[in-house]
N, C-alpha and C. Protein backbone atom coordinates (compact mmCIF):
# COMPACT_ATOMS: atom_id res chain seq x y z
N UNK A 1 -16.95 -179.99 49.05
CA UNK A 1 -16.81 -178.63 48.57
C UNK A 1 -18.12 -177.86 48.74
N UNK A 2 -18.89 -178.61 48.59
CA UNK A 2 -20.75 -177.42 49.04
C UNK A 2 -20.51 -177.40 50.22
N UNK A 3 -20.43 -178.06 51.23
CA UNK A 3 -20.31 -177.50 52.77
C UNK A 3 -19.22 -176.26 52.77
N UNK A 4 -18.42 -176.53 51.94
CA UNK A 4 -17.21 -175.74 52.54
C UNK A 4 -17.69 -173.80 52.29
N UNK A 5 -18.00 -174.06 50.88
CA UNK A 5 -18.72 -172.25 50.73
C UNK A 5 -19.31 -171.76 51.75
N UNK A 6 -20.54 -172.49 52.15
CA UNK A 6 -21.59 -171.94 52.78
C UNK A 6 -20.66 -171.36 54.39
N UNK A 7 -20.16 -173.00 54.87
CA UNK A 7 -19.41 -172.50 55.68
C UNK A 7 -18.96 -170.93 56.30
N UNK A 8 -17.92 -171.24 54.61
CA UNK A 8 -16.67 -169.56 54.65
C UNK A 8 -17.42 -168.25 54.34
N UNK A 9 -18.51 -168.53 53.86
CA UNK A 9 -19.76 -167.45 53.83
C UNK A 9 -20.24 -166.64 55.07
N UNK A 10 -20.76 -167.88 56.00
CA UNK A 10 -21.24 -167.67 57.59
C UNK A 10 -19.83 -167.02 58.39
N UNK A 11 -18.36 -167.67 58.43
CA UNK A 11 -17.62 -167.13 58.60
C UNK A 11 -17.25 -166.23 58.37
N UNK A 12 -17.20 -165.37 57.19
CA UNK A 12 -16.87 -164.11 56.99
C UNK A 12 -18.04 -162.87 57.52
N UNK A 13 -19.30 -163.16 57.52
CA UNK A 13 -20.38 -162.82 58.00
C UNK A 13 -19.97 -162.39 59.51
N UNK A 14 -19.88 -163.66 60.41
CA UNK A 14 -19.54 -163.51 61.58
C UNK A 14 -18.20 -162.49 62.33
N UNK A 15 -17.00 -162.65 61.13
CA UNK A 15 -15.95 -161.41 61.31
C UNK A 15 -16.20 -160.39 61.29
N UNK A 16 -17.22 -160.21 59.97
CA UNK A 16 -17.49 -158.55 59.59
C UNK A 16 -18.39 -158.25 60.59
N UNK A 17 -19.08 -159.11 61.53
CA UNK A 17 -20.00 -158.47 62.41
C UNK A 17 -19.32 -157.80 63.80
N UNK A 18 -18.30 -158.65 63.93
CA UNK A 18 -17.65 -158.77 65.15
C UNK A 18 -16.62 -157.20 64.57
N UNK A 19 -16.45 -157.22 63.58
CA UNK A 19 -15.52 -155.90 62.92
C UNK A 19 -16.08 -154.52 63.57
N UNK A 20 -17.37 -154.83 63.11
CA UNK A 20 -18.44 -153.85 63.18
C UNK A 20 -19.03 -153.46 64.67
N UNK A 21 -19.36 -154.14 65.28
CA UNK A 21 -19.34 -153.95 67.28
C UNK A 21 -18.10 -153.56 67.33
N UNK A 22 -17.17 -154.29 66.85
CA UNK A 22 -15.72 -153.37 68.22
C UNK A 22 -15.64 -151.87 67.54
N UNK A 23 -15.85 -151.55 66.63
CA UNK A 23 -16.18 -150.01 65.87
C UNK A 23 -16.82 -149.28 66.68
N UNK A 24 -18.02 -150.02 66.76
CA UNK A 24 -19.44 -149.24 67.48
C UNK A 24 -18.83 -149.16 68.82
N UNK A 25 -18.21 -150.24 69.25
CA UNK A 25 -18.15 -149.95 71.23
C UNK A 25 -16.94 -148.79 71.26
N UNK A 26 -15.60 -148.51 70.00
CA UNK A 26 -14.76 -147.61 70.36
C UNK A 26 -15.37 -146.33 69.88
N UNK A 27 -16.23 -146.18 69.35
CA UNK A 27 -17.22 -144.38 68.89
C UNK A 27 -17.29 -144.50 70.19
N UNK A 28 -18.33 -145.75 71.18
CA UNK A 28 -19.34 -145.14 71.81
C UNK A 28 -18.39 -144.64 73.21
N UNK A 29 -17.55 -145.39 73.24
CA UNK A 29 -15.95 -145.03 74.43
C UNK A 29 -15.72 -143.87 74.26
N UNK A 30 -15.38 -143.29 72.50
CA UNK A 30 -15.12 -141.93 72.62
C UNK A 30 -16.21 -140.85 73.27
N UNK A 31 -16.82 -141.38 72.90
CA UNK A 31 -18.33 -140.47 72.71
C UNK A 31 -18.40 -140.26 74.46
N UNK A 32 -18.51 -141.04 75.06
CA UNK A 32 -18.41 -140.95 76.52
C UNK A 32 -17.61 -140.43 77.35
N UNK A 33 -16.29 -140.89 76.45
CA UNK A 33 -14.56 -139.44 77.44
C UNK A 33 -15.36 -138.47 77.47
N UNK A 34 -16.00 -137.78 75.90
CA UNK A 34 -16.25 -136.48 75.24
C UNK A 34 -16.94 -136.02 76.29
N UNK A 35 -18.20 -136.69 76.75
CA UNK A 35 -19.18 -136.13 77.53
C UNK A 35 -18.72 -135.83 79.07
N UNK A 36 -18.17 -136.96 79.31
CA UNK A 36 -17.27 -137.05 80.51
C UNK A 36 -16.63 -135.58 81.15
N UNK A 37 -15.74 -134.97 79.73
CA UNK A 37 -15.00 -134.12 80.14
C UNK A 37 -15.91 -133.11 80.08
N UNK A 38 -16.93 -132.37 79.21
CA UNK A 38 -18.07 -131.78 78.89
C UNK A 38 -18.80 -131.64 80.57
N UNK A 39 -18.93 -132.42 80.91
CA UNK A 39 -19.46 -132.64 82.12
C UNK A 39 -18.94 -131.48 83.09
N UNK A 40 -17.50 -132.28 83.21
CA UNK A 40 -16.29 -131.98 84.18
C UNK A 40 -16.13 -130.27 83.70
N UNK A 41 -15.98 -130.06 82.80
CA UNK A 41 -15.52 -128.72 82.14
C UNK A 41 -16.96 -127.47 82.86
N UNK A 42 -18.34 -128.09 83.09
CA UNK A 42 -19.48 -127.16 83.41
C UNK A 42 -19.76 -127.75 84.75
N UNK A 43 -18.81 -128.47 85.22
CA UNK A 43 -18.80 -128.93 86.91
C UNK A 43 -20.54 -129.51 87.24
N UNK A 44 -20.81 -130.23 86.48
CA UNK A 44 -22.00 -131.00 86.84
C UNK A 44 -21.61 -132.71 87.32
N UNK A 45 -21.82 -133.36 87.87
CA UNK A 45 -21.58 -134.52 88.51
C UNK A 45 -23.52 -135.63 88.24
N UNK A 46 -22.81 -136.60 87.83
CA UNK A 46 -24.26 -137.52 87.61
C UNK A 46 -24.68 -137.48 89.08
N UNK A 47 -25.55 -138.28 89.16
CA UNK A 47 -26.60 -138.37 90.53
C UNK A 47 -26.14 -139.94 90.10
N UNK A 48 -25.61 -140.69 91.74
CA UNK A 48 -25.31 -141.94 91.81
C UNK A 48 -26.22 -142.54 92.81
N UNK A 49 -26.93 -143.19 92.33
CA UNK A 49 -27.91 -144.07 93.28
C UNK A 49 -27.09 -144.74 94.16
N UNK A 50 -27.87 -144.95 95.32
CA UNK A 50 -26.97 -145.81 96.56
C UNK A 50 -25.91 -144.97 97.01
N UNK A 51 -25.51 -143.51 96.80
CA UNK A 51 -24.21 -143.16 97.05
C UNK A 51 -24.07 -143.53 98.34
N UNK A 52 -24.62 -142.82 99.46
CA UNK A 52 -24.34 -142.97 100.59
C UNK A 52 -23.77 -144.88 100.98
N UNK A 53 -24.78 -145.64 100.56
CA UNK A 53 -23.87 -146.67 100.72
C UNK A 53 -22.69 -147.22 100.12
N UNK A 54 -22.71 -146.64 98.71
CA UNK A 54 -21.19 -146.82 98.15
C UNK A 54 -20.22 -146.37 98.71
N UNK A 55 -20.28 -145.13 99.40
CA UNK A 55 -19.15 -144.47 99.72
C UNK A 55 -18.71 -144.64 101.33
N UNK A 56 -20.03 -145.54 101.94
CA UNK A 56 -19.70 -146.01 103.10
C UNK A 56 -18.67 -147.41 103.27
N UNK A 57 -19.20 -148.45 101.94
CA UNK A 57 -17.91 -149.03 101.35
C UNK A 57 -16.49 -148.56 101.57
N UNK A 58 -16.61 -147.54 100.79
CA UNK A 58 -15.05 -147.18 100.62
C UNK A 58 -14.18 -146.82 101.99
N UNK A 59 -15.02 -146.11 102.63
CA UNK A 59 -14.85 -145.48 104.34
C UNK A 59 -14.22 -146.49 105.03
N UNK A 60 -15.10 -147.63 104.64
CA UNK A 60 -14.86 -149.24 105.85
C UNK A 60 -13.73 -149.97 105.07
N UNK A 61 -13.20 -149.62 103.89
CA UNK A 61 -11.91 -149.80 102.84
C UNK A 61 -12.55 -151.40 102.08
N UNK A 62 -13.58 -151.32 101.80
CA UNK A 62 -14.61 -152.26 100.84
C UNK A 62 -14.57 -151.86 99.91
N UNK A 63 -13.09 -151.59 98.88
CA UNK A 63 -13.27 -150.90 97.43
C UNK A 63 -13.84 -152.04 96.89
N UNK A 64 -13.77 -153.45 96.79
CA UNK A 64 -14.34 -154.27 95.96
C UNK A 64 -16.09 -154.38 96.02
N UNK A 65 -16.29 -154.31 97.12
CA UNK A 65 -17.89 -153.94 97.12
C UNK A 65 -18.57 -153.07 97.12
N UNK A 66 -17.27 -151.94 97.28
CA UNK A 66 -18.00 -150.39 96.82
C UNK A 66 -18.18 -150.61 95.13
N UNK A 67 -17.16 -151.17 94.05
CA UNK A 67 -17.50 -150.97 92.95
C UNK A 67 -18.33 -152.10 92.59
N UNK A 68 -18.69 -153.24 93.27
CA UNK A 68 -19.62 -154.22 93.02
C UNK A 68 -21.43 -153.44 93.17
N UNK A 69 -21.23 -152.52 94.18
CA UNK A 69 -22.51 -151.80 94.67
C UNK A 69 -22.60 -150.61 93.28
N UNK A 70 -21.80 -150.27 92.93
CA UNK A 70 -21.51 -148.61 92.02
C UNK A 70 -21.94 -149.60 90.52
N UNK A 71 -21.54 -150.77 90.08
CA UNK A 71 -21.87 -151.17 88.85
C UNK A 71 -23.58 -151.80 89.09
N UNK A 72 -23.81 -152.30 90.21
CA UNK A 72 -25.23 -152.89 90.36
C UNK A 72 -26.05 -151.17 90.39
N UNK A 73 -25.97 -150.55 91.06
CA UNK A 73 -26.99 -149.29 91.28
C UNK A 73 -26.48 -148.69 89.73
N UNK A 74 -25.85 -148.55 88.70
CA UNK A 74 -25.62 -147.43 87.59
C UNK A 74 -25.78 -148.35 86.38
N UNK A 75 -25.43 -149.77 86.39
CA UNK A 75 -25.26 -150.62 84.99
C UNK A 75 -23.95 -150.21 84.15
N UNK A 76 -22.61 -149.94 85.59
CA UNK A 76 -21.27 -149.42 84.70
C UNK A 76 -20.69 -150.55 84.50
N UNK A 77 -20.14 -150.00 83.67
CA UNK A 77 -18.58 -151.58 83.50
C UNK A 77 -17.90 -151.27 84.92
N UNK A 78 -17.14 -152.38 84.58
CA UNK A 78 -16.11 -152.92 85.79
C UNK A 78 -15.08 -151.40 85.94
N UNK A 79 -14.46 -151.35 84.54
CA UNK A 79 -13.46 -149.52 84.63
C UNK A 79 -14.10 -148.66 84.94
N UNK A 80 -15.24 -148.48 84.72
CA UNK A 80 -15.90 -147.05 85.14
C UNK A 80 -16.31 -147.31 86.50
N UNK A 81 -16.77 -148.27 87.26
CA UNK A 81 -16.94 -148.48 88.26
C UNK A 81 -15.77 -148.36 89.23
N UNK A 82 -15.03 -148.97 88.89
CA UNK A 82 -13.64 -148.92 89.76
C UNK A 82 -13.12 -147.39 89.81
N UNK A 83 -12.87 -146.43 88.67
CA UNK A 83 -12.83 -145.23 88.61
C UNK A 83 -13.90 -144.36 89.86
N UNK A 84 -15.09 -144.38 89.13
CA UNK A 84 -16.14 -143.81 89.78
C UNK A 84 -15.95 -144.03 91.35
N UNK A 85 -15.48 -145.22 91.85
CA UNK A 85 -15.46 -145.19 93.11
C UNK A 85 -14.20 -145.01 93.64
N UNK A 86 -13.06 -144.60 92.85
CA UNK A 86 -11.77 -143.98 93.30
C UNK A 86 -11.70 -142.67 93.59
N UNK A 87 -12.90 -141.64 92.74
CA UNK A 87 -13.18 -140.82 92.85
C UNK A 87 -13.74 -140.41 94.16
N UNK A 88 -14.47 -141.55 94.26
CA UNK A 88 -15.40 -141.10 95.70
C UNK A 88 -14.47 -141.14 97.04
N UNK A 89 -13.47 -142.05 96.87
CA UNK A 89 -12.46 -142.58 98.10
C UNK A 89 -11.42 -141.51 98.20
């Protein structure tokens, strides 16, 4: 029974943390559509490093290494990458 508290202690610890990130990552998702469209709405476009070779990817129909190139040059996820370079295609 003493192992077992401490245990269900650390365990509940570990839920409420894990509670608490998936919170933080769906603000920060919103927070990013928001800007996204903000963006789109005053027609400004980020500056994508490597474009020219990303989009030479897509040309040669290398969508998988166009978004392998688009997440290495920006630090996007896999969705925004794949997006970002649907855009470009």
């Amino acid at each position: 029974m003493d192992i077992a508290v401490p245990f269900l202690i650390v365990f509940l610890g570990i839920i409420t943390i894990k509670i608490e990130i998936s919170r933080a990552d769906r603000r920060a998702a919103r927070l990013e559509r928001k800007l996204d469209l903000v963006l789109e709405h005053l027609d400004l476009h980020e500056e994508v490093p490597r474009r020219e070779e990303i989009v030479a990817l897509v040309r040669e129909g290398k969508r998988i290494q166009a978004v392998k190139a688009y997440r290495e040059a920006t630090g996007a996820g896999l969705a925004e990458a794949k997006q970002a370079v649907d855009r470009l295609g």
